[in-house]
Protein backbone atom coordinates (compact mmCIF):
# COMPACT_ATOMS: atom_id res chain seq x y z
CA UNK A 1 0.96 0.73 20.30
CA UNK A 2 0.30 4.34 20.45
CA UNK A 3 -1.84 6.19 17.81
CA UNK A 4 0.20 7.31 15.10
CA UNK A 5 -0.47 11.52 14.59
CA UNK A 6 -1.41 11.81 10.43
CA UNK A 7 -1.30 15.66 9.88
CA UNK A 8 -3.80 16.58 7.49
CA UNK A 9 -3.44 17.57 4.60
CA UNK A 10 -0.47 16.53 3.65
CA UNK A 11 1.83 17.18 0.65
CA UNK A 12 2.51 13.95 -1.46
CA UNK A 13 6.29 14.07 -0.33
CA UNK A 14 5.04 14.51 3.23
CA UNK A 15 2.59 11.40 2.92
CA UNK A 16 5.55 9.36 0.98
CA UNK A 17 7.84 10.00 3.66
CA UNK A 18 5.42 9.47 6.46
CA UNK A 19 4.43 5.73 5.03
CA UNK A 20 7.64 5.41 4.18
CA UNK A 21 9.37 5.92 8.20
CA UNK A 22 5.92 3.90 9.74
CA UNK A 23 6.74 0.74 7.31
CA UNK A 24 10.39 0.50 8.37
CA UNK A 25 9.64 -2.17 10.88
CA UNK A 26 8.52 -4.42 7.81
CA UNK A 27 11.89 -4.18 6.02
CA UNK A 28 13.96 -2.65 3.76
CA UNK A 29 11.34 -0.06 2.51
CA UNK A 30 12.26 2.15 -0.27
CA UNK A 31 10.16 4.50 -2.51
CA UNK A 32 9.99 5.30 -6.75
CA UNK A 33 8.03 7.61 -8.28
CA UNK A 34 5.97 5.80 -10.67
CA UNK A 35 2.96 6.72 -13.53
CA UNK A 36 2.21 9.63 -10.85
CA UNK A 37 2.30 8.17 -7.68
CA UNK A 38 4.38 6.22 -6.24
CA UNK A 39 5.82 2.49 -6.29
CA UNK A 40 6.59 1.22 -2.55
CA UNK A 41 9.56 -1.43 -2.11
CA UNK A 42 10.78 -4.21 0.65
CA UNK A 43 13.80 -5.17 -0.79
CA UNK A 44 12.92 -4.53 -4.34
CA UNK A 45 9.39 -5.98 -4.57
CA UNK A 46 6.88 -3.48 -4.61
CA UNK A 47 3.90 -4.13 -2.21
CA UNK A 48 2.47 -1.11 -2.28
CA UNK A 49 1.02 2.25 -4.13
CA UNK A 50 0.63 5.92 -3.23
CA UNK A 51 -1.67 7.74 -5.50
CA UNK A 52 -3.29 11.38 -4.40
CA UNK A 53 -2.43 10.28 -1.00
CA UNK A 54 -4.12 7.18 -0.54
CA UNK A 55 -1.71 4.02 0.26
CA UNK A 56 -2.76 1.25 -1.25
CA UNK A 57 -1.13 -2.41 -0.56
CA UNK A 58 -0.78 -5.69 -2.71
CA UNK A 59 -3.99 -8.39 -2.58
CA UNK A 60 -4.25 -11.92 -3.56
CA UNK A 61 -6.12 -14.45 -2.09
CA UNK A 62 -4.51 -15.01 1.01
CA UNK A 63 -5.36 -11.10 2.15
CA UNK A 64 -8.16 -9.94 0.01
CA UNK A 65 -10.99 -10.62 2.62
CA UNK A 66 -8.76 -8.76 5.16
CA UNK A 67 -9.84 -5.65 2.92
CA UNK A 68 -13.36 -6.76 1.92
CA UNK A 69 -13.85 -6.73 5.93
CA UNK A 70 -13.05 -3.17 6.40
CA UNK A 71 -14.74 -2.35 2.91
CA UNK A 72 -11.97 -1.54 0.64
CA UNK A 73 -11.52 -0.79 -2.82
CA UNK A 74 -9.44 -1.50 -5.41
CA UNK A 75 -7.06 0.88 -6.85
CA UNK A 76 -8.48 1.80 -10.35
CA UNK A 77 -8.07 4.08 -13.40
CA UNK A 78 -9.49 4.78 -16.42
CA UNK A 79 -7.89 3.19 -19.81
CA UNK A 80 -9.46 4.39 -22.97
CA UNK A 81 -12.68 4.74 -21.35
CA UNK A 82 -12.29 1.90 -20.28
CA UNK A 83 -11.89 1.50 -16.14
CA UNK A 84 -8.89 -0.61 -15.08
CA UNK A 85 -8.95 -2.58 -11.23
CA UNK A 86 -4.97 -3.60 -10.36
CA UNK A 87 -4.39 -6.47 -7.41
CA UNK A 88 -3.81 -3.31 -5.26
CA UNK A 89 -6.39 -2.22 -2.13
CA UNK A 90 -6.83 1.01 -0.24
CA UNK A 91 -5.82 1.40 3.16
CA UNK A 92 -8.05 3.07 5.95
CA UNK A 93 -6.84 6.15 7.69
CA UNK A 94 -7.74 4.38 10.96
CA UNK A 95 -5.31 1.60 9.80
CA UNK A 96 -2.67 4.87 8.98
CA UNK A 97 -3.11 5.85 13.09
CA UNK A 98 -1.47 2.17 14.24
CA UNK A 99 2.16 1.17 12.92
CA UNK A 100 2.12 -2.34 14.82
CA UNK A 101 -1.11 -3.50 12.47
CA UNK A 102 -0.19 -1.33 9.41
CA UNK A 103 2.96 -3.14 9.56
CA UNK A 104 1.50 -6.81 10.03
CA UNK A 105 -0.59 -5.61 6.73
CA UNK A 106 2.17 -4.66 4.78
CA UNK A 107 4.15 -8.10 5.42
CA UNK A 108 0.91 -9.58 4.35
CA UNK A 109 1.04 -7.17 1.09
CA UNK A 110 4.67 -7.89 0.43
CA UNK A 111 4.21 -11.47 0.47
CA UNK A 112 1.55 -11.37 -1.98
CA UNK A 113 3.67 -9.76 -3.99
CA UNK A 114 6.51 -12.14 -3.68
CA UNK A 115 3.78 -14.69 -4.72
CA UNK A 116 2.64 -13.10 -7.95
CA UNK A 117 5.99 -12.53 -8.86
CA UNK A 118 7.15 -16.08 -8.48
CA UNK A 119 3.90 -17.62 -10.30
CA UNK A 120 5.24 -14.69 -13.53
CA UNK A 121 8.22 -16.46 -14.07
């Protein structure tokens, strides 16, 4: 598939709506703004997180040494001084510049999250 062009920089609502239109071959993608970022959706289920312009998709152990392999990090934050790691892994920019394998990633992300969500309940 052809390289993808990422301007840069880009606004948050630029970025949002530029993952937004390259995941569309994975589903039924919608967006929420959420603790300020944004929550990322296939039919409901989020798989993925925008913060400061990074995407960031859904790990468990079926994907997480697809990230260790390219050297990703967790999403984290600080909580009362305290810093907080979520199931949630940063996404290359060189990943950003192909749709076809950003898209096989973010089935692999959504079905992660389809797991955790069934072993909550």
């Amino acid at each position: 598939m052809k390289p993808l062009f990422l301007p840069n920089p880009m606004k948050n609502s630029e970025f949002l709506e530029f993952i937004v239109n390259i995941l569309e071959p994975a589903g039924k993608i919608t967006s929420r703004r959420m603790f300020g970022g944004y929550g990322i959706y296939n039919y409901g289920i989020t798989f993925a997180l925008i913060y400061d312009n990074t995407l960031y998709f859904k790990v468990n152990e079926q994907n997480i040494d697809d990230f260790k392999n390219v050297d990703s990090q967790p999403f984290t934050y600080n909580k009362k001084g305290k810093e907080i790691s979520l199931s949630y892994w940063k996404i290359s920019e060189d990943l950003l510049e192909d749709q076809e394998e950003l898209v096989k990633w973010a089935k692999k992300a959504y079905e992660a999250a389809c797991s955790s969500k069934k072993r909550k309940k």
